[in-house]
PDB file of N, CA and C in Angstrom:
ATOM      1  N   UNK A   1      22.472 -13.671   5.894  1.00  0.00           N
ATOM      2  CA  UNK A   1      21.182 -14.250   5.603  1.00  0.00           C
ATOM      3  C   UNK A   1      20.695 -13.683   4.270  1.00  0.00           C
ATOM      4  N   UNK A   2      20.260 -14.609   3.754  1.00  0.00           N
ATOM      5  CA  UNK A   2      19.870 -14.416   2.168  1.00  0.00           C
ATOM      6  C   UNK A   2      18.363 -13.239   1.951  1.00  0.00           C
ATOM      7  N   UNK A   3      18.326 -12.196   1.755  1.00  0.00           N
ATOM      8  CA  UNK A   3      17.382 -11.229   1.493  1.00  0.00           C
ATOM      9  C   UNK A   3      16.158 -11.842   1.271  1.00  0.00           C
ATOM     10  N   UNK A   4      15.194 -12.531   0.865  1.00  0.00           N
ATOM     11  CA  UNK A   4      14.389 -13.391   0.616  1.00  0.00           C
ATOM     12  C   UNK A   4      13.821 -13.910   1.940  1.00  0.00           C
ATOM     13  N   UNK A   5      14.864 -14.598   2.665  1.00  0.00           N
ATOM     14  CA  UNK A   5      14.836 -15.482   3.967  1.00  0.00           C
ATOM     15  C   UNK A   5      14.396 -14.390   4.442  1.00  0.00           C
ATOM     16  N   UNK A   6      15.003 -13.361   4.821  1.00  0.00           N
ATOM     17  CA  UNK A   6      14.715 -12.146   5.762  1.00  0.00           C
ATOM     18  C   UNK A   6      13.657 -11.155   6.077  1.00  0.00           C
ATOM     19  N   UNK A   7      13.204 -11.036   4.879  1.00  0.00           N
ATOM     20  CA  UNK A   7      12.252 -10.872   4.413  1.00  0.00           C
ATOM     21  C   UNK A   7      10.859 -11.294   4.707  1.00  0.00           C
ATOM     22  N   UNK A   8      11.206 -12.890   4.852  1.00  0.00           N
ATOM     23  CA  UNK A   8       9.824 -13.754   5.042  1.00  0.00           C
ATOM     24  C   UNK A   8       9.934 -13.675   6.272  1.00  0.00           C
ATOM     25  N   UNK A   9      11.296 -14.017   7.097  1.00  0.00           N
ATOM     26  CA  UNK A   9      11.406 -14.065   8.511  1.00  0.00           C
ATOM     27  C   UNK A   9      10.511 -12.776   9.709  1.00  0.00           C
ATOM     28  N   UNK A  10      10.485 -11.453   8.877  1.00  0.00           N
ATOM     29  CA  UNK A  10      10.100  -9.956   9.130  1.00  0.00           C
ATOM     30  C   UNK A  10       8.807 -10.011   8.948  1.00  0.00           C
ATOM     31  N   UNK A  11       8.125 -10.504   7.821  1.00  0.00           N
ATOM     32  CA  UNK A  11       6.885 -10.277   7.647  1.00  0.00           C
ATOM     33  C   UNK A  11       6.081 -11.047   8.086  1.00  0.00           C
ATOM     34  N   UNK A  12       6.153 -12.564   7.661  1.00  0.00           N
ATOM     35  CA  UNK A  12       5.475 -13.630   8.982  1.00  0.00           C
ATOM     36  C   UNK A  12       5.390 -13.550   9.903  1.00  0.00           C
ATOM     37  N   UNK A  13       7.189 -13.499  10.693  1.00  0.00           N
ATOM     38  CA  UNK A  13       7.049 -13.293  11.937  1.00  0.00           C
ATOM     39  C   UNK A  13       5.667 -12.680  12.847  1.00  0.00           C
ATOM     40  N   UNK A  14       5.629 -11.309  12.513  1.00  0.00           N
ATOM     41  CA  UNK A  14       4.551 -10.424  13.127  1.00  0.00           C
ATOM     42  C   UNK A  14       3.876  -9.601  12.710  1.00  0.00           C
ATOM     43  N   UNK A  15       2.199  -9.322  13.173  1.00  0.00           N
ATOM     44  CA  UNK A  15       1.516  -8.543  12.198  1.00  0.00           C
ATOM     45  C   UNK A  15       2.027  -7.185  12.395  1.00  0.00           C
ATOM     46  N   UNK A  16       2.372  -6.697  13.161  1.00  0.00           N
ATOM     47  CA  UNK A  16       3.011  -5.451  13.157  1.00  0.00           C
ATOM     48  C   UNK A  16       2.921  -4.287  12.599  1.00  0.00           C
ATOM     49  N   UNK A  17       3.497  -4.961  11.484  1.00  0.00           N
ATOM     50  CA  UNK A  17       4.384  -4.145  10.072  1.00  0.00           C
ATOM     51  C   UNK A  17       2.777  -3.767   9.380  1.00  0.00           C
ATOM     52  N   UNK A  18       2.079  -4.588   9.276  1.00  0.00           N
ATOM     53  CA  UNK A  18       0.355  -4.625   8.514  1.00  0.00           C
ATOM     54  C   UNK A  18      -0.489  -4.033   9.508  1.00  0.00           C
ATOM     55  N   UNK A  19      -0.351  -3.769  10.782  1.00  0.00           N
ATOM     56  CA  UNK A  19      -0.898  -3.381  11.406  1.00  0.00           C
ATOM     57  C   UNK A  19      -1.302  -1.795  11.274  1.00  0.00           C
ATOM     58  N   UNK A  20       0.586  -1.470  11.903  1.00  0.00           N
ATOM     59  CA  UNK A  20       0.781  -0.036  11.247  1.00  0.00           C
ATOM     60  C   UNK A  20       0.640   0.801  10.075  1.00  0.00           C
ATOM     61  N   UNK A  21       0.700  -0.639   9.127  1.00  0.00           N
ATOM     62  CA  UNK A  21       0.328  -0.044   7.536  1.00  0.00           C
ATOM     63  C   UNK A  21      -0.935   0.719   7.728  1.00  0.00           C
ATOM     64  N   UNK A  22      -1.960  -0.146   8.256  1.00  0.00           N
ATOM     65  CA  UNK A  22      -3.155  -0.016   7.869  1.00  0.00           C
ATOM     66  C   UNK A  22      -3.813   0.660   8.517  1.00  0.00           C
ATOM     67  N   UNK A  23      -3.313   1.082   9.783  1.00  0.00           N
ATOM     68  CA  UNK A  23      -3.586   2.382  10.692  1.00  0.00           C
ATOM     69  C   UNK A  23      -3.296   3.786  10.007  1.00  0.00           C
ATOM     70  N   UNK A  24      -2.061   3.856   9.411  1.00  0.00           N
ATOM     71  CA  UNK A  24      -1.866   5.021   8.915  1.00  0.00           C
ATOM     72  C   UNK A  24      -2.914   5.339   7.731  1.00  0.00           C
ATOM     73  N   UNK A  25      -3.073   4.343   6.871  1.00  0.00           N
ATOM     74  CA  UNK A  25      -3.781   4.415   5.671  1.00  0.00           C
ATOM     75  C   UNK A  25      -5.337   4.691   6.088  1.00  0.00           C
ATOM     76  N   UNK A  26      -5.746   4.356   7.591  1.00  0.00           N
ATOM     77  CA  UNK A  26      -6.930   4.076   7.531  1.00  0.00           C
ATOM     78  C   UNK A  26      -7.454   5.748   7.966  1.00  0.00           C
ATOM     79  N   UNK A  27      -5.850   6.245   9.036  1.00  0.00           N
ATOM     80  CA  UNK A  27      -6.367   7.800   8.897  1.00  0.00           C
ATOM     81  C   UNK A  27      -6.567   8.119   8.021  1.00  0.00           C
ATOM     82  N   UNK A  28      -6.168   8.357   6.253  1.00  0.00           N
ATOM     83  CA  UNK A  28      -6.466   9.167   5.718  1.00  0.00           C
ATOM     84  C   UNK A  28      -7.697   9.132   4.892  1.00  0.00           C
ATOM     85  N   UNK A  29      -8.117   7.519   4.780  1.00  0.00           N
ATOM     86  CA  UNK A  29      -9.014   6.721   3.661  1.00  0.00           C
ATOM     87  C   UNK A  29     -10.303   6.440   4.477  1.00  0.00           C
ATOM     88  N   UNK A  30     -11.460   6.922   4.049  1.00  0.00           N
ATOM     89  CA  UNK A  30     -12.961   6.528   4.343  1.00  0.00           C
ATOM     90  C   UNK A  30     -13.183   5.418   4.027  1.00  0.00           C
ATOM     91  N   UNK A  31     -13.038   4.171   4.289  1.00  0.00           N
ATOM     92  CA  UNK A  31     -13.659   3.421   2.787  1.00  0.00           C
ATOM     93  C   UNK A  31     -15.177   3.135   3.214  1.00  0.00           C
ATOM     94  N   UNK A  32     -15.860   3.544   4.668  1.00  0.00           N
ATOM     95  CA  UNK A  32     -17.368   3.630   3.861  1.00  0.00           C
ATOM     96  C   UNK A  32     -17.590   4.240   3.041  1.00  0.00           C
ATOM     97  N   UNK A  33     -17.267   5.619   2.946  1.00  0.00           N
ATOM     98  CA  UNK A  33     -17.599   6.352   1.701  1.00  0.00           C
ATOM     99  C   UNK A  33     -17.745   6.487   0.660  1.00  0.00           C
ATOM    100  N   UNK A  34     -17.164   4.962   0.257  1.00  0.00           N
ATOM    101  CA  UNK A  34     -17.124   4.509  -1.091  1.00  0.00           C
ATOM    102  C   UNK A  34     -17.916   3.141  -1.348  1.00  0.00           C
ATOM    103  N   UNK A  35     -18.807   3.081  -2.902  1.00  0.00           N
ATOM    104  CA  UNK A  35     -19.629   2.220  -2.715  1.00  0.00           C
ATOM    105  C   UNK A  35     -19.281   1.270  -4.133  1.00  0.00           C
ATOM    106  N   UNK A  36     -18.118   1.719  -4.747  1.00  0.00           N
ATOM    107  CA  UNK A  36     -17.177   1.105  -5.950  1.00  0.00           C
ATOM    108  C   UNK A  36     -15.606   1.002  -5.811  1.00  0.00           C
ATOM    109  N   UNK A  37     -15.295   0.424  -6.654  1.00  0.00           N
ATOM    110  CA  UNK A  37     -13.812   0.484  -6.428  1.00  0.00           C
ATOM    111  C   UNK A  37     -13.265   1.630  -7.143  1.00  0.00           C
ATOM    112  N   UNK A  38     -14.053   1.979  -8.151  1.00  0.00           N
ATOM    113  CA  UNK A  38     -13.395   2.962  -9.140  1.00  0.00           C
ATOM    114  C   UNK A  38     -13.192   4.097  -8.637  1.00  0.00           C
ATOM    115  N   UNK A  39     -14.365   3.965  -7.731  1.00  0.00           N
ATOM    116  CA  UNK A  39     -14.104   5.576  -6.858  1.00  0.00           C
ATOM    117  C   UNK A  39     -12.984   5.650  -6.044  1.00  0.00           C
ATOM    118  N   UNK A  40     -12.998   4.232  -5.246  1.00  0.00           N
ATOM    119  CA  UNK A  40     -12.057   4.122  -4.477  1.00  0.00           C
ATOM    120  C   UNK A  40     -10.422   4.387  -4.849  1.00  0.00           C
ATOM    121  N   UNK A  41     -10.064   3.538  -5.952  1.00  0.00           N
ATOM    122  CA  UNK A  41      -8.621   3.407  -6.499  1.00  0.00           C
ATOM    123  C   UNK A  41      -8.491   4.967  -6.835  1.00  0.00           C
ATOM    124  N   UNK A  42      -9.041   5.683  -7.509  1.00  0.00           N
ATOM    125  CA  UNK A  42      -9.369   7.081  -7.958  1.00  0.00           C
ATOM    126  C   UNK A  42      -8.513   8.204  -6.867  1.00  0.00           C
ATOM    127  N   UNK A  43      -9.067   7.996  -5.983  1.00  0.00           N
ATOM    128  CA  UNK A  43      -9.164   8.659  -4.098  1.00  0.00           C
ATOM    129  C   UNK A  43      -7.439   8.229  -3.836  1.00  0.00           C
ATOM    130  N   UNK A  44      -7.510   7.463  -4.082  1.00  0.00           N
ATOM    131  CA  UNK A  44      -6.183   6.581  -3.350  1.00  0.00           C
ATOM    132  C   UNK A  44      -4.966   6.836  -4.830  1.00  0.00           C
ATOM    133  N   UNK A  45      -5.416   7.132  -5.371  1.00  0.00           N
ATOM    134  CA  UNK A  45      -4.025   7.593  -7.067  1.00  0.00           C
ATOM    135  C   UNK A  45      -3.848   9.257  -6.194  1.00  0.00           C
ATOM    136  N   UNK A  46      -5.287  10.115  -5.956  1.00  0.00           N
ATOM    137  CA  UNK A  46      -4.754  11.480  -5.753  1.00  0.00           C
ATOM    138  C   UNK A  46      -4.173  11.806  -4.259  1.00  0.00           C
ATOM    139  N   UNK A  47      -4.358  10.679  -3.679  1.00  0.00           N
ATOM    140  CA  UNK A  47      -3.629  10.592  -1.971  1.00  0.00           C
ATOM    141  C   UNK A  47      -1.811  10.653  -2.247  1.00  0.00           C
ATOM    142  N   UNK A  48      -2.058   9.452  -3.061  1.00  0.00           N
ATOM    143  CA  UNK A  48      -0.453   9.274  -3.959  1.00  0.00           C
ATOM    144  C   UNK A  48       0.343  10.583  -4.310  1.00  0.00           C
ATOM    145  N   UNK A  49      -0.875  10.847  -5.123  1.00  0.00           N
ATOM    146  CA  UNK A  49      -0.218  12.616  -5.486  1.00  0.00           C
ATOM    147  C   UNK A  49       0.173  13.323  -5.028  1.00  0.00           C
ATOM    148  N   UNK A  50      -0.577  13.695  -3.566  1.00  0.00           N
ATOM    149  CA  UNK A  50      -0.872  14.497  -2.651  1.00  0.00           C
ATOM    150  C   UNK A  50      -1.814  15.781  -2.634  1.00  0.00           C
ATOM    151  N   UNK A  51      -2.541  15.054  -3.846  1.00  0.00           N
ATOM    152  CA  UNK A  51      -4.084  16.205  -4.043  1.00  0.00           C
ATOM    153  C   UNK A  51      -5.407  15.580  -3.071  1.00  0.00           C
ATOM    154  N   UNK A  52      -5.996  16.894  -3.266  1.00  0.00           N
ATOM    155  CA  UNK A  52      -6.984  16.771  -1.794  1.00  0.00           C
ATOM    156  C   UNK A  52      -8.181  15.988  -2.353  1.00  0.00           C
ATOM    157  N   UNK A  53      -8.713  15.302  -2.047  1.00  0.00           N
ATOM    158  CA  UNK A  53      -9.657  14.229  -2.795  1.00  0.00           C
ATOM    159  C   UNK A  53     -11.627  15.024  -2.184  1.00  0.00           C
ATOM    160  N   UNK A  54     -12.511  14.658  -3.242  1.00  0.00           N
ATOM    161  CA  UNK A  54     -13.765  15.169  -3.076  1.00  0.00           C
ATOM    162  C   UNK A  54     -14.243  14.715  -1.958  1.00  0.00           C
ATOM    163  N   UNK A  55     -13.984  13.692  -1.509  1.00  0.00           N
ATOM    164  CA  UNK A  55     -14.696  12.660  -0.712  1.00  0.00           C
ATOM    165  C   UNK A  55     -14.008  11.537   0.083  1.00  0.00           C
ATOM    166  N   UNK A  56     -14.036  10.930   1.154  1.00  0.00           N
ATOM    167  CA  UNK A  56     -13.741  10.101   1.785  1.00  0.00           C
ATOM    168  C   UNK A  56     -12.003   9.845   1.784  1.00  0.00           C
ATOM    169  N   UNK A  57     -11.827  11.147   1.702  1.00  0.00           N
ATOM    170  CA  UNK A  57     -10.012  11.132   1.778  1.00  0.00           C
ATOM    171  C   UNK A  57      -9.827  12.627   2.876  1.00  0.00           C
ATOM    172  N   UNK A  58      -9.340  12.560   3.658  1.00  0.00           N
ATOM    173  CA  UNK A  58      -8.804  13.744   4.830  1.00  0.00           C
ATOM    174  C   UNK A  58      -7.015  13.553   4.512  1.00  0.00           C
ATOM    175  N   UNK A  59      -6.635  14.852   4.844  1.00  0.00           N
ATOM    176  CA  UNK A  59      -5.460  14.646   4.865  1.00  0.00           C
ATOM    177  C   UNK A  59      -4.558  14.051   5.341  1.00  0.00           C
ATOM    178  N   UNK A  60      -3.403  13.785   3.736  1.00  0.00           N
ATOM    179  CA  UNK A  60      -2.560  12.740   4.017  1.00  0.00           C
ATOM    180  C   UNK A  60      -1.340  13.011   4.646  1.00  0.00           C
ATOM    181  N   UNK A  61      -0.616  12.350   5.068  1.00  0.00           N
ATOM    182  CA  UNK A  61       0.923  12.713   5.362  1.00  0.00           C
ATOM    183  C   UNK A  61       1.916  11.818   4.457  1.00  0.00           C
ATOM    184  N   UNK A  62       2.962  12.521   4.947  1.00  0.00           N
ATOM    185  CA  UNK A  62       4.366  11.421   3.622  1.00  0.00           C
ATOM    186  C   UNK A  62       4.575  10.195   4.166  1.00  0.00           C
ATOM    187  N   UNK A  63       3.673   9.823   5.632  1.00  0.00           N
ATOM    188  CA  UNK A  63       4.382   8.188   5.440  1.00  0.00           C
ATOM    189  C   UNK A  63       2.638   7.453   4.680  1.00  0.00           C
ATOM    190  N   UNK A  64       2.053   7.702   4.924  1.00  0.00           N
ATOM    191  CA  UNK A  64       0.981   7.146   4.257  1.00  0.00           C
ATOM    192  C   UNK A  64       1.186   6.804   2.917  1.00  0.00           C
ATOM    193  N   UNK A  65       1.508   8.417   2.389  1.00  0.00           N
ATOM    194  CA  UNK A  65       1.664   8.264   0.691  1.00  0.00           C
ATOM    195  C   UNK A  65       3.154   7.480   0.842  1.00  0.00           C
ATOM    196  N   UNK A  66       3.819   7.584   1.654  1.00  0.00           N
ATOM    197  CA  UNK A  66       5.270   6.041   0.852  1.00  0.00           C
ATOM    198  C   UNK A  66       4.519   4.935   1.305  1.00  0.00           C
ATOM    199  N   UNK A  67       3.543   4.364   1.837  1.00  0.00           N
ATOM    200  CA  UNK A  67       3.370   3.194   2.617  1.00  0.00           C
ATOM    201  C   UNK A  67       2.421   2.489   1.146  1.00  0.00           C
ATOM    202  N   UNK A  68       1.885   3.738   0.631  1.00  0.00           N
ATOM    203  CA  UNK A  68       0.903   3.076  -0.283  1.00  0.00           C
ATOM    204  C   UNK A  68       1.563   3.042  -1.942  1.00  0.00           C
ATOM    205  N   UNK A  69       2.840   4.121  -2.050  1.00  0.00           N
ATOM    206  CA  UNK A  69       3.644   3.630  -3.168  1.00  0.00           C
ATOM    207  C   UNK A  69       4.599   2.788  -3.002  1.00  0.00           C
ATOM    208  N   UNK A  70       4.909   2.049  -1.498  1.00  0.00           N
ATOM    209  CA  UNK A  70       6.341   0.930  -1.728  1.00  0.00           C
ATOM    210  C   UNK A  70       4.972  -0.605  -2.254  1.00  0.00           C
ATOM    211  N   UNK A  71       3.942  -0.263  -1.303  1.00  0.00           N
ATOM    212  CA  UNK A  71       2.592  -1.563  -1.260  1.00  0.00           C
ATOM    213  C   UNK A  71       2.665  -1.753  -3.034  1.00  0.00           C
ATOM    214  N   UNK A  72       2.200  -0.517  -3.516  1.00  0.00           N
ATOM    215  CA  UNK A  72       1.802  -0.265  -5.203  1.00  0.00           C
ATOM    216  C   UNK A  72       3.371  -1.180  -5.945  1.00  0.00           C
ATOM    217  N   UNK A  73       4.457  -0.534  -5.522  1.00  0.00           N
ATOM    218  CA  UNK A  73       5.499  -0.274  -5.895  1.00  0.00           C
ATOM    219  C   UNK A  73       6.201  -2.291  -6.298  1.00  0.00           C
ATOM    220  N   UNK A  74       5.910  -2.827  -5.086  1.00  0.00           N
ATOM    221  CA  UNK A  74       5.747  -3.729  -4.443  1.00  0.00           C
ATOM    222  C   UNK A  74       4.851  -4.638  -5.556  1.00  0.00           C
ATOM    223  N   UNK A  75       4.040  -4.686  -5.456  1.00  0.00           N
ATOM    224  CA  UNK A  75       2.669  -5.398  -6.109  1.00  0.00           C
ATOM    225  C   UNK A  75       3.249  -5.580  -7.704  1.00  0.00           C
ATOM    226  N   UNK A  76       3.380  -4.330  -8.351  1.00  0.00           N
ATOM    227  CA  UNK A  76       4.051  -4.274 -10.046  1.00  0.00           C
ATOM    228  C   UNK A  76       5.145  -4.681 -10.225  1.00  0.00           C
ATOM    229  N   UNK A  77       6.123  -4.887  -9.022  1.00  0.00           N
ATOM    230  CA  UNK A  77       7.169  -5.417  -9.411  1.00  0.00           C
ATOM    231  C   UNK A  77       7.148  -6.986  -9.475  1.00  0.00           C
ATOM    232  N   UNK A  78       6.332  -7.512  -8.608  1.00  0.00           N
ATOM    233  CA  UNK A  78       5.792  -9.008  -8.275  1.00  0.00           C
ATOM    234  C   UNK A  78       5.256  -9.269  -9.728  1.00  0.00           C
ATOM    235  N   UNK A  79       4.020  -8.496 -10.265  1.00  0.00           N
ATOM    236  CA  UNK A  79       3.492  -8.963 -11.312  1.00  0.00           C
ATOM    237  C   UNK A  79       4.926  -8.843 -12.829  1.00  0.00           C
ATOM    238  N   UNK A  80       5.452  -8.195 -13.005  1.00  0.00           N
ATOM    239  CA  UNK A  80       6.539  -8.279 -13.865  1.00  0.00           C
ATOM    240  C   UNK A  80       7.756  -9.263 -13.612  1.00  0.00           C
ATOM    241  N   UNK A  81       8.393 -10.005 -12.361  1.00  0.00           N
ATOM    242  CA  UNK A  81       9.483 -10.656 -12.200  1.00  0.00           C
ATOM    243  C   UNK A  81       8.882 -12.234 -12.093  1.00  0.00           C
ATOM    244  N   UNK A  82       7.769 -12.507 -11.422  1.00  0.00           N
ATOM    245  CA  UNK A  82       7.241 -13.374 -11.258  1.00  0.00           C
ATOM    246  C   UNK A  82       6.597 -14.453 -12.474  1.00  0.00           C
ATOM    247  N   UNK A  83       6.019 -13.842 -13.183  1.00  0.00           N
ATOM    248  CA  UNK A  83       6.183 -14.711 -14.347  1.00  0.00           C
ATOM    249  C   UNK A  83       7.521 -14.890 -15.454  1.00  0.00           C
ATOM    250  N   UNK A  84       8.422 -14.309 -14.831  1.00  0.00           N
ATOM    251  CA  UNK A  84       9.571 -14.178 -16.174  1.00  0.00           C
ATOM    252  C   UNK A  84      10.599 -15.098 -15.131  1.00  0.00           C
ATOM    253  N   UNK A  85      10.009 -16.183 -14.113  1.00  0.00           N
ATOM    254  CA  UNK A  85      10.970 -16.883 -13.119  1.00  0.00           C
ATOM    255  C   UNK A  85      12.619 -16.377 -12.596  1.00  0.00           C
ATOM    256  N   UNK A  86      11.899 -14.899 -12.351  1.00  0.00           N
ATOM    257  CA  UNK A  86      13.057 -14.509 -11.404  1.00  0.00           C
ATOM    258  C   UNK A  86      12.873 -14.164 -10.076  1.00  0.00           C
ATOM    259  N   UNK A  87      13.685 -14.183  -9.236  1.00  0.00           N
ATOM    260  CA  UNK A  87      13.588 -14.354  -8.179  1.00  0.00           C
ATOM    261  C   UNK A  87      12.913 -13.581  -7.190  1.00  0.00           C
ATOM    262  N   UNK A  88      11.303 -13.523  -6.637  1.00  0.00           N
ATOM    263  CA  UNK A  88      10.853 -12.790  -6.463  1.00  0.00           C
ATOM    264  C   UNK A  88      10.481 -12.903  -4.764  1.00  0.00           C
ATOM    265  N   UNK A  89      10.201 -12.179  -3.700  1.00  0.00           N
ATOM    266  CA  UNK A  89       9.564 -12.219  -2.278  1.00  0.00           C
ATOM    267  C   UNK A  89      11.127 -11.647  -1.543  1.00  0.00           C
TER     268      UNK A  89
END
């Protein structure tokens, strides 16, 4: 099965996969605590890092921080292949 197909087949299929994302992320991330994005993205670069954030960030663990650099990781690669019509999802 063609990587692409499989892909869509995994992620449509079931929320699951977004579910768990967003459980893990949601332990570590306040987002009442935040009343901008700037603050927010800010919080969420030093989670990445694994520095301890001022505010509305508790500690992270290593699947959080990979969950939010494959998401990141993910996202920049879409914006770079996608307009240059290569084969992207």
């Amino acid at each position: 099965m063609h990587i692409q197909v499989m892909t869509r087949f995994i992620f449509s299929s079931t929320p699951l996969v977004y579910w768990y994302a967003a459980r893990e992320i949601h332990k570590c991330i306040d987002i009442d605590a935040y009343t901008d994005f700037r603050s927010l993205f800010s919080s969420i670069a030093r989670l990445i890092k694994g520095y301890p954030s001022r505010r509305g960030v508790t500690s992270s663990t290593l699947g959080s921080r990979c969950i939010l650099v494959y998401f990141l990781a993910y996202t920049l690669a879409g914006i770079v292949l996608f307009p240059n019509f290569l084969p992207w999802t």
